[in-house]
N, C-alpha and C. Protein backbone atom coordinates (compact mmCIF):
# COMPACT_ATOMS: atom_id res chain seq x y z
N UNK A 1 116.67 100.64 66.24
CA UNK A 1 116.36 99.58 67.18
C UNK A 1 117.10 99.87 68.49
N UNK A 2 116.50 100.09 69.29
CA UNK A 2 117.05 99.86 70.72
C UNK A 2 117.94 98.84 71.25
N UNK A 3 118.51 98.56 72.17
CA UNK A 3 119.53 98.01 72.90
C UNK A 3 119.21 96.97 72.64
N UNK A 4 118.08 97.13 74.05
CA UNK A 4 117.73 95.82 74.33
C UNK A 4 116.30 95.06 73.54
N UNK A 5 115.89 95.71 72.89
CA UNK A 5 115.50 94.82 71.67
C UNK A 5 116.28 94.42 70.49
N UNK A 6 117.71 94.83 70.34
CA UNK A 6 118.91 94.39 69.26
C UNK A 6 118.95 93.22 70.32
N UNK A 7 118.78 92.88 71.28
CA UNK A 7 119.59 91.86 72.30
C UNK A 7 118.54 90.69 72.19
N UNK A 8 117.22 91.39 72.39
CA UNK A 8 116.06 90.32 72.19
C UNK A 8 116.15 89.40 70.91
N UNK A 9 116.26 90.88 69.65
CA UNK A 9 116.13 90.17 68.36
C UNK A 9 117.38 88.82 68.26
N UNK A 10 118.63 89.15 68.63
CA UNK A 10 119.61 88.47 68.34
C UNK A 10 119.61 87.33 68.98
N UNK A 11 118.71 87.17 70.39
CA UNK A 11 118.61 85.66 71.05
C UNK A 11 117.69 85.40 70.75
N UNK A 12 117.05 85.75 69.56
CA UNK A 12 115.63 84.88 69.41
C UNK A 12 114.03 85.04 69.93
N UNK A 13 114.41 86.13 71.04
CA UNK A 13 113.66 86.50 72.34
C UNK A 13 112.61 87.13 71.75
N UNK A 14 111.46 87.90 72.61
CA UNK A 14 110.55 89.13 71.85
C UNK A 14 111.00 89.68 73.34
N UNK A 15 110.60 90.79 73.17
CA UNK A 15 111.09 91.95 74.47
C UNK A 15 109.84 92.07 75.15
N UNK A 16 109.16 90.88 75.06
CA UNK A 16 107.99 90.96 75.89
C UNK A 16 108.97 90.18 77.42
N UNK A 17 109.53 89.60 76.66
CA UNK A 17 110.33 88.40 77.67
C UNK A 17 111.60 89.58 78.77
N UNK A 18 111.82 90.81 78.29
CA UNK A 18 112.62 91.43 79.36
C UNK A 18 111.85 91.81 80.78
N UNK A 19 110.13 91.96 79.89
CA UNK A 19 109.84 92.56 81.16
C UNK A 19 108.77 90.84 82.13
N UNK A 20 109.29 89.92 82.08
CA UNK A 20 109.04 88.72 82.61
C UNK A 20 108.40 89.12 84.09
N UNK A 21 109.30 90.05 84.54
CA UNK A 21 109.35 90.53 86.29
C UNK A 21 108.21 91.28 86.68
N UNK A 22 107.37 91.40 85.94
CA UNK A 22 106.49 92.41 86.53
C UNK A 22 105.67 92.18 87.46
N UNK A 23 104.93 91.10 87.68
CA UNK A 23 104.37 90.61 89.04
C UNK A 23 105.29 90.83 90.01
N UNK A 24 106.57 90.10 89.65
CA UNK A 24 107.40 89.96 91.31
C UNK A 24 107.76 91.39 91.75
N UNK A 25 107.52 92.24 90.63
CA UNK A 25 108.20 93.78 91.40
C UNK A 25 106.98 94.75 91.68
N UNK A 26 105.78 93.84 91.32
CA UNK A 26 104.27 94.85 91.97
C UNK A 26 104.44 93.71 93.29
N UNK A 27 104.64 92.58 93.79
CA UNK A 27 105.04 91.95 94.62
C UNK A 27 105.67 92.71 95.42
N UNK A 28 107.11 93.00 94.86
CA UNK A 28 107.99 93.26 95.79
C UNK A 28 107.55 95.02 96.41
N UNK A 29 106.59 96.11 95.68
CA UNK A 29 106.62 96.77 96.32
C UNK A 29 105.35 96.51 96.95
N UNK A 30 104.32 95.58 96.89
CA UNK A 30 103.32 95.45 97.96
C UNK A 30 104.15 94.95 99.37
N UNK A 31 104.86 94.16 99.37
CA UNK A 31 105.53 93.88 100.35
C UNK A 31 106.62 94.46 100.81
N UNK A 32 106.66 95.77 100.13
CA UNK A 32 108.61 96.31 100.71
C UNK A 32 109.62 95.59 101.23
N UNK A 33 109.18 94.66 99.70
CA UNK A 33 110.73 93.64 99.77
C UNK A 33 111.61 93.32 98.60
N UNK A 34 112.73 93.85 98.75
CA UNK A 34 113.18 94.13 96.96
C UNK A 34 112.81 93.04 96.01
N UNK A 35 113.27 93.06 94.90
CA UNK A 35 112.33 91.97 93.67
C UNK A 35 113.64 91.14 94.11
N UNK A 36 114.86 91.34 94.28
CA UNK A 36 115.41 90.18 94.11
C UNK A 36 115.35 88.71 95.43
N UNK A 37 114.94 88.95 96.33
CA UNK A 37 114.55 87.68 97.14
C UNK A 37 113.10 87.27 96.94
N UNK A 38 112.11 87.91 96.42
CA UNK A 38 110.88 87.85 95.71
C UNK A 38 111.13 87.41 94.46
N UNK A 39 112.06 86.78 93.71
CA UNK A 39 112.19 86.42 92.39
C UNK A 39 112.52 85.53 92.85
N UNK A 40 113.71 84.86 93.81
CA UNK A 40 114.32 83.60 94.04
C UNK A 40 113.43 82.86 94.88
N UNK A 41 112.75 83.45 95.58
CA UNK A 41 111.82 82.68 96.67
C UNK A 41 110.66 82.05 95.83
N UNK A 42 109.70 82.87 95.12
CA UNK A 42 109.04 82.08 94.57
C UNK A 42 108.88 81.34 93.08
N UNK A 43 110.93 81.22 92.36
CA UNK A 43 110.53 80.63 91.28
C UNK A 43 109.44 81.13 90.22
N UNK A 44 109.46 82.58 89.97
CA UNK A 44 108.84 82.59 88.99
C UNK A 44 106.97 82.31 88.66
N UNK A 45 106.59 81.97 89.88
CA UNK A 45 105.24 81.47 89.70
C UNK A 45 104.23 82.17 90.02
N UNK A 46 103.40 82.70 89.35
CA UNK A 46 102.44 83.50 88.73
C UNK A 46 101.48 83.43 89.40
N UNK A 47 100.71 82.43 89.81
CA UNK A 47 99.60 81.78 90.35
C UNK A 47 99.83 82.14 91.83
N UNK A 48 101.29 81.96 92.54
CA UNK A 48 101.71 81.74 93.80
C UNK A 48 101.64 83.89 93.89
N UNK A 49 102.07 83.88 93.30
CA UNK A 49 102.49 85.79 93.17
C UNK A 49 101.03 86.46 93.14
N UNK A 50 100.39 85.81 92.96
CA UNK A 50 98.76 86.33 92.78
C UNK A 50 98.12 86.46 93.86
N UNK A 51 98.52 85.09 94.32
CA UNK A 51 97.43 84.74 95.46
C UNK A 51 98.36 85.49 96.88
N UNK A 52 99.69 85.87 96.76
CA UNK A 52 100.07 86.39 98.03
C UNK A 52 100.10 87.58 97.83
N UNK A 53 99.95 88.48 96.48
CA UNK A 53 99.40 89.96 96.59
C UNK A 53 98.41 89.65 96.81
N UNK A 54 97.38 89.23 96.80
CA UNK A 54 95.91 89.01 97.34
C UNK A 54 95.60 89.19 98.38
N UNK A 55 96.52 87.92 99.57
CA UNK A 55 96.71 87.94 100.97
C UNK A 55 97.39 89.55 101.60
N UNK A 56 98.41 90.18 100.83
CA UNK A 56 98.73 91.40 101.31
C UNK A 56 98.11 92.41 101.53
N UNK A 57 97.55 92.32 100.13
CA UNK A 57 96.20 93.24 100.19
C UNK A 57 94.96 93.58 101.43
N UNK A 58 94.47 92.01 101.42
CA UNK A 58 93.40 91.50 103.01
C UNK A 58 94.29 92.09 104.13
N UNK A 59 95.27 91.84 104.16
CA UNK A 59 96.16 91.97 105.44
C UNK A 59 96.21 93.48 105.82
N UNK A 60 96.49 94.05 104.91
CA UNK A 60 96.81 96.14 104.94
C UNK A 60 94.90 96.06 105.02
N UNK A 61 94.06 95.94 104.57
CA UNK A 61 93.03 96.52 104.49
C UNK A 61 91.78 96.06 105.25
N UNK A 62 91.91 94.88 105.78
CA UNK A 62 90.56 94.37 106.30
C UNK A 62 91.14 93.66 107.61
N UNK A 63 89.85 93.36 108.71
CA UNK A 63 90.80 93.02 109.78
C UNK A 63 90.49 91.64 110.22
N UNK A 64 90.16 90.97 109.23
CA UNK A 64 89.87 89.44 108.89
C UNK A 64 90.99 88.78 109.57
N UNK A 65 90.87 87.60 110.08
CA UNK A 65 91.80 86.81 110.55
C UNK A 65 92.38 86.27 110.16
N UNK A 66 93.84 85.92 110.10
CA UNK A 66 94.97 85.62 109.22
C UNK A 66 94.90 84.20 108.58
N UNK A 67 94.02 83.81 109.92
CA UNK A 67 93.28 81.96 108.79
C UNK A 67 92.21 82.41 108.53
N UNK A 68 91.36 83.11 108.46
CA UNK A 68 90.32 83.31 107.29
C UNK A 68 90.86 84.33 105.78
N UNK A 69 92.11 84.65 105.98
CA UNK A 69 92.87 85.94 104.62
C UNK A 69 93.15 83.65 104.19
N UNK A 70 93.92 83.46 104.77
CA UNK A 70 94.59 82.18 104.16
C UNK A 70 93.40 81.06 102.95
N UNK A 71 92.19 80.68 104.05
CA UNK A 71 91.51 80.26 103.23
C UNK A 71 91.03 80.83 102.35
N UNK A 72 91.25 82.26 102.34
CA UNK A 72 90.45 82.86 101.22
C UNK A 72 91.25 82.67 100.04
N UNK A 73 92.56 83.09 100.23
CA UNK A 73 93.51 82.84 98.99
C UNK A 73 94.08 81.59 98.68
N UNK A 74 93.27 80.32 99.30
CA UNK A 74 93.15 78.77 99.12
C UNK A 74 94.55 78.04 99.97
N UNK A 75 94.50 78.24 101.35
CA UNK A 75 95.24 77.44 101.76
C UNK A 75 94.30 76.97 103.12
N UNK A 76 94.60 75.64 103.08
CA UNK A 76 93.80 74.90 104.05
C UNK A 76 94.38 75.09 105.34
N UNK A 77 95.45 75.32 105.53
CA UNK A 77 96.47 75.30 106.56
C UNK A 77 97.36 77.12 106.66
N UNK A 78 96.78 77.53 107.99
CA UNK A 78 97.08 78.57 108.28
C UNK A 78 98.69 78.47 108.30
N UNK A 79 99.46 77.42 108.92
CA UNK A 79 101.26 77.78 108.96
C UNK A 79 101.36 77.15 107.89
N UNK A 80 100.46 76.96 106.83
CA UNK A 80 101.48 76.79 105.39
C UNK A 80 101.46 77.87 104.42
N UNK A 81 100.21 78.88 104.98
CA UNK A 81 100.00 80.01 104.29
C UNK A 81 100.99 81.33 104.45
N UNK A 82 101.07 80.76 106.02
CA UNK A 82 102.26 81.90 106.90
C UNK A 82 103.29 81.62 106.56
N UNK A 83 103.82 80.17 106.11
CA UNK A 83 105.07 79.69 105.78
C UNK A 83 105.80 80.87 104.45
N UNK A 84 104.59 80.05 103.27
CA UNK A 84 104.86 80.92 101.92
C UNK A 84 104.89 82.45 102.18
N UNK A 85 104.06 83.29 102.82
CA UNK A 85 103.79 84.36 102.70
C UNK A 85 104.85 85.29 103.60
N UNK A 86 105.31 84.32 104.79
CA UNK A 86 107.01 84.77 104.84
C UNK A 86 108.19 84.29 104.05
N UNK A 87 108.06 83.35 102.87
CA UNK A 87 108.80 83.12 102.10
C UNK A 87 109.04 83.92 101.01
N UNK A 88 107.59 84.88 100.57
CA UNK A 88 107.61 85.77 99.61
C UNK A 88 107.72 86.92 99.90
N UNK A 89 107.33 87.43 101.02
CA UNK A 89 107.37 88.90 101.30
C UNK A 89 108.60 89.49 102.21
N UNK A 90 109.16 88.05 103.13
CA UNK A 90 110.14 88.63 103.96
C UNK A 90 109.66 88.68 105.31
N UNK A 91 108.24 89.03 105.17
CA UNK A 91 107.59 88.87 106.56
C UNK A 91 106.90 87.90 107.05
N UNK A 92 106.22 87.22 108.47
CA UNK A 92 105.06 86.60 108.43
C UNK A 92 103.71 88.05 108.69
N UNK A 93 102.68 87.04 108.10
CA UNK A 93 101.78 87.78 108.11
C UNK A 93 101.49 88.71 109.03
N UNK A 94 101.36 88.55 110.29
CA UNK A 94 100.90 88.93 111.41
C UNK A 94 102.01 90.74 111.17
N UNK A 95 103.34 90.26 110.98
CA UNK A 95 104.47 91.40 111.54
C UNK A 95 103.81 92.32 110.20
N UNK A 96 103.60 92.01 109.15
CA UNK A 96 103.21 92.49 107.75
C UNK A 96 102.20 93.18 107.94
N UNK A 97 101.33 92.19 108.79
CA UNK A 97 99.74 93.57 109.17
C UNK A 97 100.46 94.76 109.87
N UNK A 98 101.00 94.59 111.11
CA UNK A 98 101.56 95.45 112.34
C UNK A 98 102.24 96.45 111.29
N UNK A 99 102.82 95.91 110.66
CA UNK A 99 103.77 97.16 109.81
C UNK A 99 102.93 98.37 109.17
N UNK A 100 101.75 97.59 108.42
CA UNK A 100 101.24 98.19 107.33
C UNK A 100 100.44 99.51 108.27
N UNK A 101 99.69 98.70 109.43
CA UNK A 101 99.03 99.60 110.30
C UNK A 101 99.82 101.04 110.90
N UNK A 102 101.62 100.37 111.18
CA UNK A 102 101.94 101.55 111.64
C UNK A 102 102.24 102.53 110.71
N UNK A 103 102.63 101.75 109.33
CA UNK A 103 102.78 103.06 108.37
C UNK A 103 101.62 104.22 108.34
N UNK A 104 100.22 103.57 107.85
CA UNK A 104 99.29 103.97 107.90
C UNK A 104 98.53 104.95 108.64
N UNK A 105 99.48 104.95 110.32
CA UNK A 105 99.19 105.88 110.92
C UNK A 105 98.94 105.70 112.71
């Protein structure tokens, strides 16, 4: 038995539960923002982690407008979409496109 499944077994856990993080750290490298302010910012929430790799995605790839990426990934309100989506990534949207573009080339 491995480590950290001796560690799982002994708290009761299944070692499905070590790897909990995996959204926030396909998160954190869509956004090149380490997992750990991407773990505290959005609490864990799955639904929220979905819908702003979603928006990242639109943002690097299509040149849709940052309130039409928003309504798409269901926010009625463009600065509440920009709010979260600099709450999760580190960036607001807009600097997040600019970035992605200059990496890109």
């Amino acid at each position: 038995m491995t480590t950290r499944a001796a560690g799982a077994a002994r708290s009761g856990s299944s070692s499905s539960s070590v790897s909990r993080y995996g959204p926030i750290t396909l998160v954190a490298k869509v956004s090149s923002t380490p997992p750990g302010p991407v773990r505290r910012s959005v609490n864990h929430a799955p639904a929220l982690l979905g819908r702003m790799q979603k928006a990242a995605t639109l943002l690097r790839t299509e040149r849709r407008s940052i309130e039409s990426i928003a309504r798409y990934v269901g926010y009625e309100s463009p600065v509440a979409f920009a709010k979260t989506f600099k709450r999760v990534t580190g960036r607001p949207p807009g600097a997040y496109r600019r970035r992605a573009e200059a990496a890109a080339g």
